[in-house]
N, C-alpha and C. Protein backbone atom coordinates (compact mmCIF):
# COMPACT_ATOMS: atom_id res chain seq x y z
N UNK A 1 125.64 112.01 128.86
CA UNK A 1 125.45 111.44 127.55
C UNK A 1 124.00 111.66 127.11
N UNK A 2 123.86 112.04 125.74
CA UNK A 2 122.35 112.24 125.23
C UNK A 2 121.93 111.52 125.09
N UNK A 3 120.56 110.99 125.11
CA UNK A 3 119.54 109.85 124.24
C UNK A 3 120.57 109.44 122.96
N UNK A 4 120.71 110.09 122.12
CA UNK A 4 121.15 110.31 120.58
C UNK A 4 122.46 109.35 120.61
N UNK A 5 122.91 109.46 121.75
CA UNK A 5 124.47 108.64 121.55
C UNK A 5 124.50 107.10 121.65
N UNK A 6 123.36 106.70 122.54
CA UNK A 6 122.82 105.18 122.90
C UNK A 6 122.21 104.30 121.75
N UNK A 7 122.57 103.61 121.26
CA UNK A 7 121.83 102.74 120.14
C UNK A 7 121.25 101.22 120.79
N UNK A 8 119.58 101.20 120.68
CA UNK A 8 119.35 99.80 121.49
C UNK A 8 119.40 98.72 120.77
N UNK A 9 119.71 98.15 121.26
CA UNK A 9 119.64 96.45 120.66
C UNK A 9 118.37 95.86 120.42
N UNK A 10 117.89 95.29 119.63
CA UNK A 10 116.41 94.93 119.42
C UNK A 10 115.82 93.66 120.88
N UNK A 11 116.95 93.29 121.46
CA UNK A 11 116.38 92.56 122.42
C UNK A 11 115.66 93.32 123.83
N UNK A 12 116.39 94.53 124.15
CA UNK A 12 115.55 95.41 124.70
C UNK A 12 114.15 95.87 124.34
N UNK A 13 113.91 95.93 123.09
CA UNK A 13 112.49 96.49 122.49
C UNK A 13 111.77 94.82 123.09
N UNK A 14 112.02 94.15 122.93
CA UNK A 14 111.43 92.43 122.97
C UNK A 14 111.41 92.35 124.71
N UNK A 15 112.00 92.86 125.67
CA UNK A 15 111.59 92.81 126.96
C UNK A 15 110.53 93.72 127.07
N UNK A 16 109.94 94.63 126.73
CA UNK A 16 108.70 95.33 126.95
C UNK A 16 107.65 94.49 127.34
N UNK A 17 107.35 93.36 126.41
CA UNK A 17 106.96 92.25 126.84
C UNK A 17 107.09 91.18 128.10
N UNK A 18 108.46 90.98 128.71
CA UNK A 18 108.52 90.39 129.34
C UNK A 18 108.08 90.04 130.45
N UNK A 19 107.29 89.02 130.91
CA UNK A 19 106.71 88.84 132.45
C UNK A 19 107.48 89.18 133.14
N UNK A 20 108.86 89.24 133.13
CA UNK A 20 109.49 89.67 134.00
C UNK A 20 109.03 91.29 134.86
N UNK A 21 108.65 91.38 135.60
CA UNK A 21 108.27 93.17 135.20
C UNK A 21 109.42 93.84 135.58
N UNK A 22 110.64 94.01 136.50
CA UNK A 22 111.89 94.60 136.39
C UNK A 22 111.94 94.68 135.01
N UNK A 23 112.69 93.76 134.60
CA UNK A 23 112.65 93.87 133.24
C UNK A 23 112.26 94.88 131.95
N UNK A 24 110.98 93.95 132.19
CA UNK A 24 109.97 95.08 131.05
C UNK A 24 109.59 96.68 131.84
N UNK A 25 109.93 96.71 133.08
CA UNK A 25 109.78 98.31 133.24
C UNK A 25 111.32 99.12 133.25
N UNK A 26 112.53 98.33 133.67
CA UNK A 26 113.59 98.91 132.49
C UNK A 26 113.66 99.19 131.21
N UNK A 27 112.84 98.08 130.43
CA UNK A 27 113.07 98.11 128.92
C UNK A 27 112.47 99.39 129.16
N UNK A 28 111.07 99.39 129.06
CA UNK A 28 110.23 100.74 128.94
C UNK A 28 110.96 102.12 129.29
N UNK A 29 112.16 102.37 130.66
CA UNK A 29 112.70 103.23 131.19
C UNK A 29 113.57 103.74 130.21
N UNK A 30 114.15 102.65 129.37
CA UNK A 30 115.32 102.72 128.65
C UNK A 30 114.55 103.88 127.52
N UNK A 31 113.83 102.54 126.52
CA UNK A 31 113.28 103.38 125.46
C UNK A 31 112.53 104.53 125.74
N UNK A 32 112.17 104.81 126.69
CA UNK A 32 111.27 106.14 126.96
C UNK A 32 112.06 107.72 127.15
N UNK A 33 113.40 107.04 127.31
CA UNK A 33 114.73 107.91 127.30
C UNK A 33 115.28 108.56 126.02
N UNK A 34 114.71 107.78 125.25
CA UNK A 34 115.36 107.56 123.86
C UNK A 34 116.82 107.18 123.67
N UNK A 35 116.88 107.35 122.28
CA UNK A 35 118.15 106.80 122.05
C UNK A 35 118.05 106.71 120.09
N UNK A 36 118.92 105.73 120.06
CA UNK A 36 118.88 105.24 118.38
C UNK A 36 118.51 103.97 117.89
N UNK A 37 117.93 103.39 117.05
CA UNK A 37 117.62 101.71 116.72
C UNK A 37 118.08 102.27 114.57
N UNK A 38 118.06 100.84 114.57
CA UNK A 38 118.24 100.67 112.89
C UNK A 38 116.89 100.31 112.68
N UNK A 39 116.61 100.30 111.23
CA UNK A 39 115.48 99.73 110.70
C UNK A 39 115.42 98.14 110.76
N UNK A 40 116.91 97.75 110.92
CA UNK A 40 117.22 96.22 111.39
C UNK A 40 116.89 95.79 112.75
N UNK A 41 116.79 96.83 113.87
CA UNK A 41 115.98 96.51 114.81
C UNK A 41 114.99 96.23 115.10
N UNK A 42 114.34 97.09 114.00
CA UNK A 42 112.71 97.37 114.43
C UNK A 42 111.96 96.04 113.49
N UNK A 43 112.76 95.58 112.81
CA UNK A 43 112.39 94.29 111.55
C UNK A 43 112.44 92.47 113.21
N UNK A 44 113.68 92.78 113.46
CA UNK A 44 114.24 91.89 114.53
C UNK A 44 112.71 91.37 115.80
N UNK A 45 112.69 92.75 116.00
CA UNK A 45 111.74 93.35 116.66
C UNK A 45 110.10 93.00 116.33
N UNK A 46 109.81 92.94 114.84
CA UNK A 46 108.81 92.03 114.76
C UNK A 46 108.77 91.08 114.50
N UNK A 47 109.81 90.14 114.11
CA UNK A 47 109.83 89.07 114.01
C UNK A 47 110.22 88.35 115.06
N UNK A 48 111.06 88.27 116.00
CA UNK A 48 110.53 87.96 117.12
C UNK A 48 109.23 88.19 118.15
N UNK A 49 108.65 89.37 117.74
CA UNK A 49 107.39 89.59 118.55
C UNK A 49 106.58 88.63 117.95
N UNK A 50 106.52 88.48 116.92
CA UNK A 50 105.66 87.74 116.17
C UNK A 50 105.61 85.89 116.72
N UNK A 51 107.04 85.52 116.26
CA UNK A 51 107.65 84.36 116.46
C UNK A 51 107.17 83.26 117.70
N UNK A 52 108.05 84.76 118.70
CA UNK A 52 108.29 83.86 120.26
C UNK A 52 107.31 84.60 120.98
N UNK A 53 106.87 85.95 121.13
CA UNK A 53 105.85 86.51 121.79
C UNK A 53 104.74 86.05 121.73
N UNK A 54 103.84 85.94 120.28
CA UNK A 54 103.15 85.57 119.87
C UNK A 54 101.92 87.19 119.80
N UNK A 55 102.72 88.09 119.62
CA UNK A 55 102.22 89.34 119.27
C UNK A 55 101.32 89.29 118.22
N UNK A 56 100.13 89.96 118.27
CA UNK A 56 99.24 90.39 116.97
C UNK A 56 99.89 91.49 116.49
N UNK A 57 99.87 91.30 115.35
CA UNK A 57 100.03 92.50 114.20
C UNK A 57 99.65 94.09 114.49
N UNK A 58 98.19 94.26 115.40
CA UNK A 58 98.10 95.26 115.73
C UNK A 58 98.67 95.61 117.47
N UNK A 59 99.13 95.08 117.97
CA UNK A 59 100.20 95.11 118.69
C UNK A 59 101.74 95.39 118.76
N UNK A 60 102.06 94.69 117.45
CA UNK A 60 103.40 95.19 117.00
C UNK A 60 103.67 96.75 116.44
N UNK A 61 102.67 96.95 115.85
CA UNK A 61 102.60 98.25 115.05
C UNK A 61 102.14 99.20 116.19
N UNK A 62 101.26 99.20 117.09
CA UNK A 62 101.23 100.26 118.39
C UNK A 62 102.38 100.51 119.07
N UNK A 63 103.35 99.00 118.99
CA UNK A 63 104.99 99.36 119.85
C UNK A 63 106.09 100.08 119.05
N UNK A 64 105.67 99.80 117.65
CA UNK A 64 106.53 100.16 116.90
C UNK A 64 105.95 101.89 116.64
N UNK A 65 105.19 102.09 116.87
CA UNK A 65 105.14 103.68 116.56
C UNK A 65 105.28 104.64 118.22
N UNK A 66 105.01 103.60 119.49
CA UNK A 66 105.61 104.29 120.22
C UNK A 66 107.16 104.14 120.23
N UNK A 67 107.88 103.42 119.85
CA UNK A 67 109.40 103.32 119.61
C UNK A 67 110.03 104.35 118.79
N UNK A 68 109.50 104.27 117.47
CA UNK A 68 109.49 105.42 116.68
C UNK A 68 109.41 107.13 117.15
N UNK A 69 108.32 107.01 118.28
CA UNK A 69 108.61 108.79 118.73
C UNK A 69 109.77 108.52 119.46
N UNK A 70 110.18 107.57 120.30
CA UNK A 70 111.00 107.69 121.37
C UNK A 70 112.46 108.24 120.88
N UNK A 71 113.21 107.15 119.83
CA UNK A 71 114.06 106.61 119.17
C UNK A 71 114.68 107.57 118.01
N UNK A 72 115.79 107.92 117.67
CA UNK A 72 115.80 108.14 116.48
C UNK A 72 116.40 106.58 115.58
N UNK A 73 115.53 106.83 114.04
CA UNK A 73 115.81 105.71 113.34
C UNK A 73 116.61 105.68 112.22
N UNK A 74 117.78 104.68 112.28
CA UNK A 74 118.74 105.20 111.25
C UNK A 74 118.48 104.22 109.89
N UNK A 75 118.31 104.02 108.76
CA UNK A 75 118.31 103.80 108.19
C UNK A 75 119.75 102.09 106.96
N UNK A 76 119.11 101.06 106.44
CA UNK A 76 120.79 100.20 106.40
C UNK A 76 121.03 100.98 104.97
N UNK A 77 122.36 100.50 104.58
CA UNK A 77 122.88 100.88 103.43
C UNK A 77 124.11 99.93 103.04
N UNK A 78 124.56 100.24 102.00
CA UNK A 78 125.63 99.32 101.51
C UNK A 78 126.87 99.71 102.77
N UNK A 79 126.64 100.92 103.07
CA UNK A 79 128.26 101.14 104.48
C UNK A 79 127.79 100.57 105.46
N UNK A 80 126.63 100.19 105.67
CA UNK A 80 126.31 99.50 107.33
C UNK A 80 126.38 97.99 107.11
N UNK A 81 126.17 97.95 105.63
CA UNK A 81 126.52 96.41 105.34
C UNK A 81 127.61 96.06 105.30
N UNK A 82 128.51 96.45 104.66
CA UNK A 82 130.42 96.24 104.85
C UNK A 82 131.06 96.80 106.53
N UNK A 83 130.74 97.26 107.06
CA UNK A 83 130.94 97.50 107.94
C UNK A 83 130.97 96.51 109.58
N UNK A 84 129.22 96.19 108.92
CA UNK A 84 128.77 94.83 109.73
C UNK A 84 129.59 94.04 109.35
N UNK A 85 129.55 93.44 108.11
CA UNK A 85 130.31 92.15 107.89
C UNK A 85 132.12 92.07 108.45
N UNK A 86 132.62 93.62 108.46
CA UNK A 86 133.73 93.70 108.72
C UNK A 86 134.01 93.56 110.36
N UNK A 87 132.97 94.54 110.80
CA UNK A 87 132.71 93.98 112.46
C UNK A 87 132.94 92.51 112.76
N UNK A 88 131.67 91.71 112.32
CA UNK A 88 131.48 90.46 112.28
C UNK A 88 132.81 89.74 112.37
N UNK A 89 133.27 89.46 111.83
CA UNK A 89 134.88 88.94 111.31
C UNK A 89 136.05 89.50 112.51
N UNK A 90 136.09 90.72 112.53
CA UNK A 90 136.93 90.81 113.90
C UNK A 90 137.00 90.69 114.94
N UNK A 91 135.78 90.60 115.29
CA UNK A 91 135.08 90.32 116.48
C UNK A 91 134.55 88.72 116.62
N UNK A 92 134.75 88.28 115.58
CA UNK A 92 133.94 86.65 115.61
C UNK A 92 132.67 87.07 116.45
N UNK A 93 131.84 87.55 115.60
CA UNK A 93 130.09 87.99 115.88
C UNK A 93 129.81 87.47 115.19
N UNK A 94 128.15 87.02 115.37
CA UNK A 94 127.36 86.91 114.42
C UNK A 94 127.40 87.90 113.19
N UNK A 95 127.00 88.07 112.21
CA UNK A 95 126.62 88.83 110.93
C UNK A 95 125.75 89.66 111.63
N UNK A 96 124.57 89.73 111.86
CA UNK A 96 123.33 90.54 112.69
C UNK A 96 123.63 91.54 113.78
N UNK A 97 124.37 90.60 114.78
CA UNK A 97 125.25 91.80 115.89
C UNK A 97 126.57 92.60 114.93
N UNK A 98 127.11 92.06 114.11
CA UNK A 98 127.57 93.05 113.41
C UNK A 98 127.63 94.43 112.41
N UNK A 99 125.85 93.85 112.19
CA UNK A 99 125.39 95.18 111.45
C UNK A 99 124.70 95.72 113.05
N UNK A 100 124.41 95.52 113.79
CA UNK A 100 123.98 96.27 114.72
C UNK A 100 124.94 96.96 115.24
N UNK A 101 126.00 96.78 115.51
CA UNK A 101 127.10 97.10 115.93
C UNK A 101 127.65 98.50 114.64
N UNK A 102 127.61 98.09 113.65
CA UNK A 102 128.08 98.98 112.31
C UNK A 102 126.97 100.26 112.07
N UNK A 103 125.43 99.52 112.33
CA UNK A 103 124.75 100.94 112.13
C UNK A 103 125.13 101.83 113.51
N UNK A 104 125.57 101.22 114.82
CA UNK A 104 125.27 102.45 115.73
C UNK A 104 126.91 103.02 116.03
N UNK A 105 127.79 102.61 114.84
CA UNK A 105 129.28 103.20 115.06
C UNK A 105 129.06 104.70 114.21
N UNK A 106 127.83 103.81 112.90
CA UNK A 106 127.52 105.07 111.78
C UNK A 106 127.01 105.76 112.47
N UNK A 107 126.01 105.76 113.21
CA UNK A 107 124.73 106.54 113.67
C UNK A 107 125.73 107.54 114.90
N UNK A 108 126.97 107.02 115.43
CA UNK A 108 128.01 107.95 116.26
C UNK A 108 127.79 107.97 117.35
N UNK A 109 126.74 106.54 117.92
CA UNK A 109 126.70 106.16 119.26
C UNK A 109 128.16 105.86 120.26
N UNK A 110 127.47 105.96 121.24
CA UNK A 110 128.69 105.73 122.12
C UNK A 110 128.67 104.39 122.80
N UNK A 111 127.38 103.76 123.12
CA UNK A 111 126.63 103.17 124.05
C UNK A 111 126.21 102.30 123.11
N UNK A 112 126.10 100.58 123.08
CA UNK A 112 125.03 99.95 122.39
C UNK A 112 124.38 99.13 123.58
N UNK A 113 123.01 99.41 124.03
CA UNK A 113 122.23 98.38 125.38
C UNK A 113 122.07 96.98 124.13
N UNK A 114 122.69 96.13 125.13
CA UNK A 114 122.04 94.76 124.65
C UNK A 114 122.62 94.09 125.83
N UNK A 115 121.25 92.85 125.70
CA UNK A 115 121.89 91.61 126.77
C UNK A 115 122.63 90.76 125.96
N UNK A 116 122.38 90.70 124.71
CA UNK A 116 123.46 89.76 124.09
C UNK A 116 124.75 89.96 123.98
N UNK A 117 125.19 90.63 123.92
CA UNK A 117 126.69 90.93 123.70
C UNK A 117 127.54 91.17 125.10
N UNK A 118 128.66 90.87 124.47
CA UNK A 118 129.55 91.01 126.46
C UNK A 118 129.80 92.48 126.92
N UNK A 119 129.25 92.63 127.96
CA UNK A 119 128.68 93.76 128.94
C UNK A 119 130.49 94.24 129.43
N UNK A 120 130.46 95.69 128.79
CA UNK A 120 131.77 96.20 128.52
C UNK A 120 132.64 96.23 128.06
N UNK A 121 132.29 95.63 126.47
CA UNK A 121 133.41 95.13 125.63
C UNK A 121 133.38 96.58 124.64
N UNK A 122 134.50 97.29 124.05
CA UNK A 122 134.54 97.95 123.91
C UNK A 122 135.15 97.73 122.15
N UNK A 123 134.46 98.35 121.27
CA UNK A 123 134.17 97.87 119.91
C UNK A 123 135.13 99.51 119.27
N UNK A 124 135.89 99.03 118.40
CA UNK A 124 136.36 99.75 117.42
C UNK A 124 136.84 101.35 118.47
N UNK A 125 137.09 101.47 119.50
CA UNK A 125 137.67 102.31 120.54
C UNK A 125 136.59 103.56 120.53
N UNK A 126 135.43 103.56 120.01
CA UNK A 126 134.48 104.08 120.63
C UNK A 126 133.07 103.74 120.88
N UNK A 127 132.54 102.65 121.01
CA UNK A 127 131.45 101.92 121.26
C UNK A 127 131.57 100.87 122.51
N UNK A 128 130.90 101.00 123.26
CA UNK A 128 131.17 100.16 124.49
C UNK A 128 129.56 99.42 125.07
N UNK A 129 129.45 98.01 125.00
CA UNK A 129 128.25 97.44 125.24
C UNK A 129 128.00 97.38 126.66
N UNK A 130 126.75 97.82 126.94
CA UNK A 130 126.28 97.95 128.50
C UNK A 130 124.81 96.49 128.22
N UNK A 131 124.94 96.35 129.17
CA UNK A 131 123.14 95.05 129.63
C UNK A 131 122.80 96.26 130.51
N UNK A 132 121.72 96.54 130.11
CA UNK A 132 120.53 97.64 130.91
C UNK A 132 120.02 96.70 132.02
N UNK A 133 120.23 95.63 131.75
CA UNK A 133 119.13 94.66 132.70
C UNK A 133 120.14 94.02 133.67
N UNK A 134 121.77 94.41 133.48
CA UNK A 134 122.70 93.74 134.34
C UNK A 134 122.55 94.19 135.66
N UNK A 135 122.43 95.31 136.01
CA UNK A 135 122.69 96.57 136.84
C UNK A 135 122.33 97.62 136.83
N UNK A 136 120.77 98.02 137.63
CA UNK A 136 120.07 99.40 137.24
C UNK A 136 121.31 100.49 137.26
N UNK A 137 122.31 100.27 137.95
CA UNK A 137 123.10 101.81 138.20
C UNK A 137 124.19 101.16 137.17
N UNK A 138 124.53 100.48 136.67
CA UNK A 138 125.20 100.98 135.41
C UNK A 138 125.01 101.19 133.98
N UNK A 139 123.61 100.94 134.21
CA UNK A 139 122.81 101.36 132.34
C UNK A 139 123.03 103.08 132.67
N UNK A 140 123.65 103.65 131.40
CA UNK A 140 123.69 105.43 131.73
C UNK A 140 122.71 105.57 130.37
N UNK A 141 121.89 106.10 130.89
CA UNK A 141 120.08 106.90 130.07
C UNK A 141 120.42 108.16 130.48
């Protein structure tokens, strides 16, 4: 599987941080692999850095432009918005995991890493959620 097919979840970008260091040196392993994020990630992404990290501004913006080379970035639109919301609803998701879920069905991922969501649930018969942080040997980078 390519980088290109994996779409991360913004909670992975937010372990980079983590004292944990497993953790934050998976996150790092992950994104350094590349993959895909939305512009809804990378928003998620500072506002929690901001929030709960307690990230400076010029901190956020150094992660966010190494994310940016790593990553390709897809862009929302009115189809990632109906899409999400339609996710959302069948899935009884949040709204948020549903546009996350909708940009990386658009974007033609295969893979979405998140710890939030249930680890092998398999979305619309081609998207299947992995936890990078469940099991080094079953995150596939």
């Amino acid at each position: 599987m390519s980088a290109a097919e994996v779409f991360l979840d913004s909670n992975v970008l937010i372990y980079l941080f983590s004292t944990d260091t497993a953790k934050a040196q998976r996150a790092e392993s992950v994104i350094g692999s590349g993959g895909t994020v939305s512009v809804q990630v990378l928003n998620e992404f500072v506002s929690v850095g901001r929030r709960k990290v307690r990230l400076e501004f010029h901190e956020i913006r150094e992660t966010l432009r190494a994310i940016r080379a790593s990553c390709r970035v897809v862009p929302l639109g009115i189809e990632t918005h109906e899409l999400g919301v339609d996710i959302a609803e069948r899935y009884r998701l949040s709204v948020y995991d549903g546009m996350i879920i909708g940009a990386a069905l658009l974007a033609g991922c295969e893979v979405l890493y998140s710890e939030d969501l249930q680890h092998g649930q398999q979305i619309e018969g081609s998207l299947v959620i992995h936890n990078p942080f469940r099991d080094k040997g079953e995150a596939k980078v």
